[in-house]
Protein backbone atom coordinates (compact mmCIF):
# COMPACT_ATOMS: atom_id res chain seq x y z
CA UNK A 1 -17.90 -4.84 -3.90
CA UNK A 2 -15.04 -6.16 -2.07
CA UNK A 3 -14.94 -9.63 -0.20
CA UNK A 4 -12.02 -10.41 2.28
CA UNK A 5 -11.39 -13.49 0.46
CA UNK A 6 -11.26 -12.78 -2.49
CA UNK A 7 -10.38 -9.30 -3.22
CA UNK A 8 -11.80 -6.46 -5.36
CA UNK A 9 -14.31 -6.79 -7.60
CA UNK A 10 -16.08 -4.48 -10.44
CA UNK A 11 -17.17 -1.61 -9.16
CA UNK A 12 -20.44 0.05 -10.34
CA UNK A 13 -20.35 1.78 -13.30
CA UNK A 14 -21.40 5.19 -11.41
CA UNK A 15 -18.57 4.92 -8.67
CA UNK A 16 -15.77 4.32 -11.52
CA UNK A 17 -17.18 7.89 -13.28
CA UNK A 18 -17.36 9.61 -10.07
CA UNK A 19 -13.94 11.55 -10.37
CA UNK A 20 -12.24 13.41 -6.44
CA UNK A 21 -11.34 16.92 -6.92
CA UNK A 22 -7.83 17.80 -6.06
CA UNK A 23 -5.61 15.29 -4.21
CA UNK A 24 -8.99 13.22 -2.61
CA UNK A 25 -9.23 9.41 -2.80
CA UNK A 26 -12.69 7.60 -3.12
CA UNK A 27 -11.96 4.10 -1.45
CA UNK A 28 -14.75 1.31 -0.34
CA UNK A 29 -13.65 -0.33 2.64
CA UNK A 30 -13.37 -3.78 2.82
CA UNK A 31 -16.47 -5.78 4.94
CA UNK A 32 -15.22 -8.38 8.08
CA UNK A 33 -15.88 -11.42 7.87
CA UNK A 34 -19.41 -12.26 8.83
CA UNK A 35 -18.01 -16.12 9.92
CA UNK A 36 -15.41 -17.51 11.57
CA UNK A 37 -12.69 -19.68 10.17
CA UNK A 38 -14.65 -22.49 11.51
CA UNK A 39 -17.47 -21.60 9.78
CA UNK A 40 -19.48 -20.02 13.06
CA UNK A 41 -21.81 -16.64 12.42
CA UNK A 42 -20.14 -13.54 14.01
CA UNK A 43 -22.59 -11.40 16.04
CA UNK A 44 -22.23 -7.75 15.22
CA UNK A 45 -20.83 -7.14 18.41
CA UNK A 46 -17.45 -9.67 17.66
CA UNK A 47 -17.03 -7.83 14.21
CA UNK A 48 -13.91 -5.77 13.92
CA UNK A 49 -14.53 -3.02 11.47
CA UNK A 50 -10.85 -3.29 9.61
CA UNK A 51 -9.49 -0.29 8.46
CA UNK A 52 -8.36 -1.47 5.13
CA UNK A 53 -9.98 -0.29 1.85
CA UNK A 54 -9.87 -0.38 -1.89
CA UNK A 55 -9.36 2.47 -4.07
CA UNK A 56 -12.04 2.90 -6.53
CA UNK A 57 -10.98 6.88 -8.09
CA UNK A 58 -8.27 8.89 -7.50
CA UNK A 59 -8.50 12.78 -8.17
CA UNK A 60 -5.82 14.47 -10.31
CA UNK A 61 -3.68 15.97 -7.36
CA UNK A 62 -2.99 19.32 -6.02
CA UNK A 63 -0.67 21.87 -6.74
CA UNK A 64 1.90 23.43 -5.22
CA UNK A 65 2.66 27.03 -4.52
CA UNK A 66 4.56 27.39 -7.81
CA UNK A 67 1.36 25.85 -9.18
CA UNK A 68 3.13 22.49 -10.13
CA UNK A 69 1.08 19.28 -10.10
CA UNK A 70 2.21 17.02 -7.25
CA UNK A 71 1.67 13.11 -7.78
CA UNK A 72 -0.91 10.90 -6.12
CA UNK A 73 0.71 9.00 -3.93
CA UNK A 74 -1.65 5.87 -4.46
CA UNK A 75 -3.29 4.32 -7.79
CA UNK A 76 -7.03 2.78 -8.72
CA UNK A 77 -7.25 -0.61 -7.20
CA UNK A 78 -4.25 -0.23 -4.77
CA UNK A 79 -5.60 -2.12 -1.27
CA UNK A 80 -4.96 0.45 1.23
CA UNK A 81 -4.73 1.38 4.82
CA UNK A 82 -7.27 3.71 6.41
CA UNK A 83 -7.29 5.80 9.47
CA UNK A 84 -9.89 4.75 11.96
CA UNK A 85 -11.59 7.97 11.87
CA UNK A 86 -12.22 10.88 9.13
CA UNK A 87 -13.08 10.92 5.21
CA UNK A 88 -16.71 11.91 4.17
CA UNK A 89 -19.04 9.12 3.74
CA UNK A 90 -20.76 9.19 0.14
CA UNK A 91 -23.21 6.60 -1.49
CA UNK A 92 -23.34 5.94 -4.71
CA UNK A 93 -25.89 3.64 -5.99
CA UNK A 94 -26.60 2.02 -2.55
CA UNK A 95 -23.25 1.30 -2.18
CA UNK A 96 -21.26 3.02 0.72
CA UNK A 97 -18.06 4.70 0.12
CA UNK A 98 -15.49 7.64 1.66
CA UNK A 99 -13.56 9.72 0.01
CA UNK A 100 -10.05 10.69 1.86
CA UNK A 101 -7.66 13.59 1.32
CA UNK A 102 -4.03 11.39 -0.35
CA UNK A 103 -2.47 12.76 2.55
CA UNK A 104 -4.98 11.19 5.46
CA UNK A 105 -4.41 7.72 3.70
CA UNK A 106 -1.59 6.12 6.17
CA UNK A 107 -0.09 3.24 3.43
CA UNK A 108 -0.56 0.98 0.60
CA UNK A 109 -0.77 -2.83 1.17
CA UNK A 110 1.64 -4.99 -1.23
CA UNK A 111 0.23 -8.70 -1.87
């Protein structure tokens, strides 16, 4: 779903109905590049995984003790950046995706 080079694409149809619960974040991380600038194949083992993502859904927040609805702090198709560990795995249509608390995710990328 999303290439380095180009950017985010369509995502399926089942990911895009799939709406978080509370103040979670449903992101699919972006893949590294499997070549080189030069145009050499990467073995596994030289792959970086990047800890960059792009958000797919976006739950309607959580409230606060007063039970006032606090705003998401990112948006659908904001690139984003990732912590290298936590969120829950989920797959959707033999794609892979993880879902993140709003709070876990540690900033949005600006083109």
């Amino acid at each position: 779903i999303v290439d380095v080079d180009r950017g985010p694409t369509i995502a399926p149809m089942a990911a895009r109905r799939l709406v978080p619960l509370l103040d979670r974040v449903l992101v699919k991380r972006i893949e590294p590049p499997t070549k080189s600038i030069g145009g050499v194949l990467l073995p596994d083992s030289a792959q970086t995984k990047l800890n960059e993502g792009v958000v797919i859904a976006v739950g309607p927040g959580r409230r606060d003790k007063d039970g006032n609805l606090l705003p998401m702090g990112v948006k659908v198709e904001d690139k984003v950046l990732l912590p290298q560990y936590g969120g829950n795995d989920v797959e959707i249509q033999d794609e892979d995706f993880t879902l993140f608390r709003d709070e876990d995710i540690l900033g949005v990328l600006k083109e």
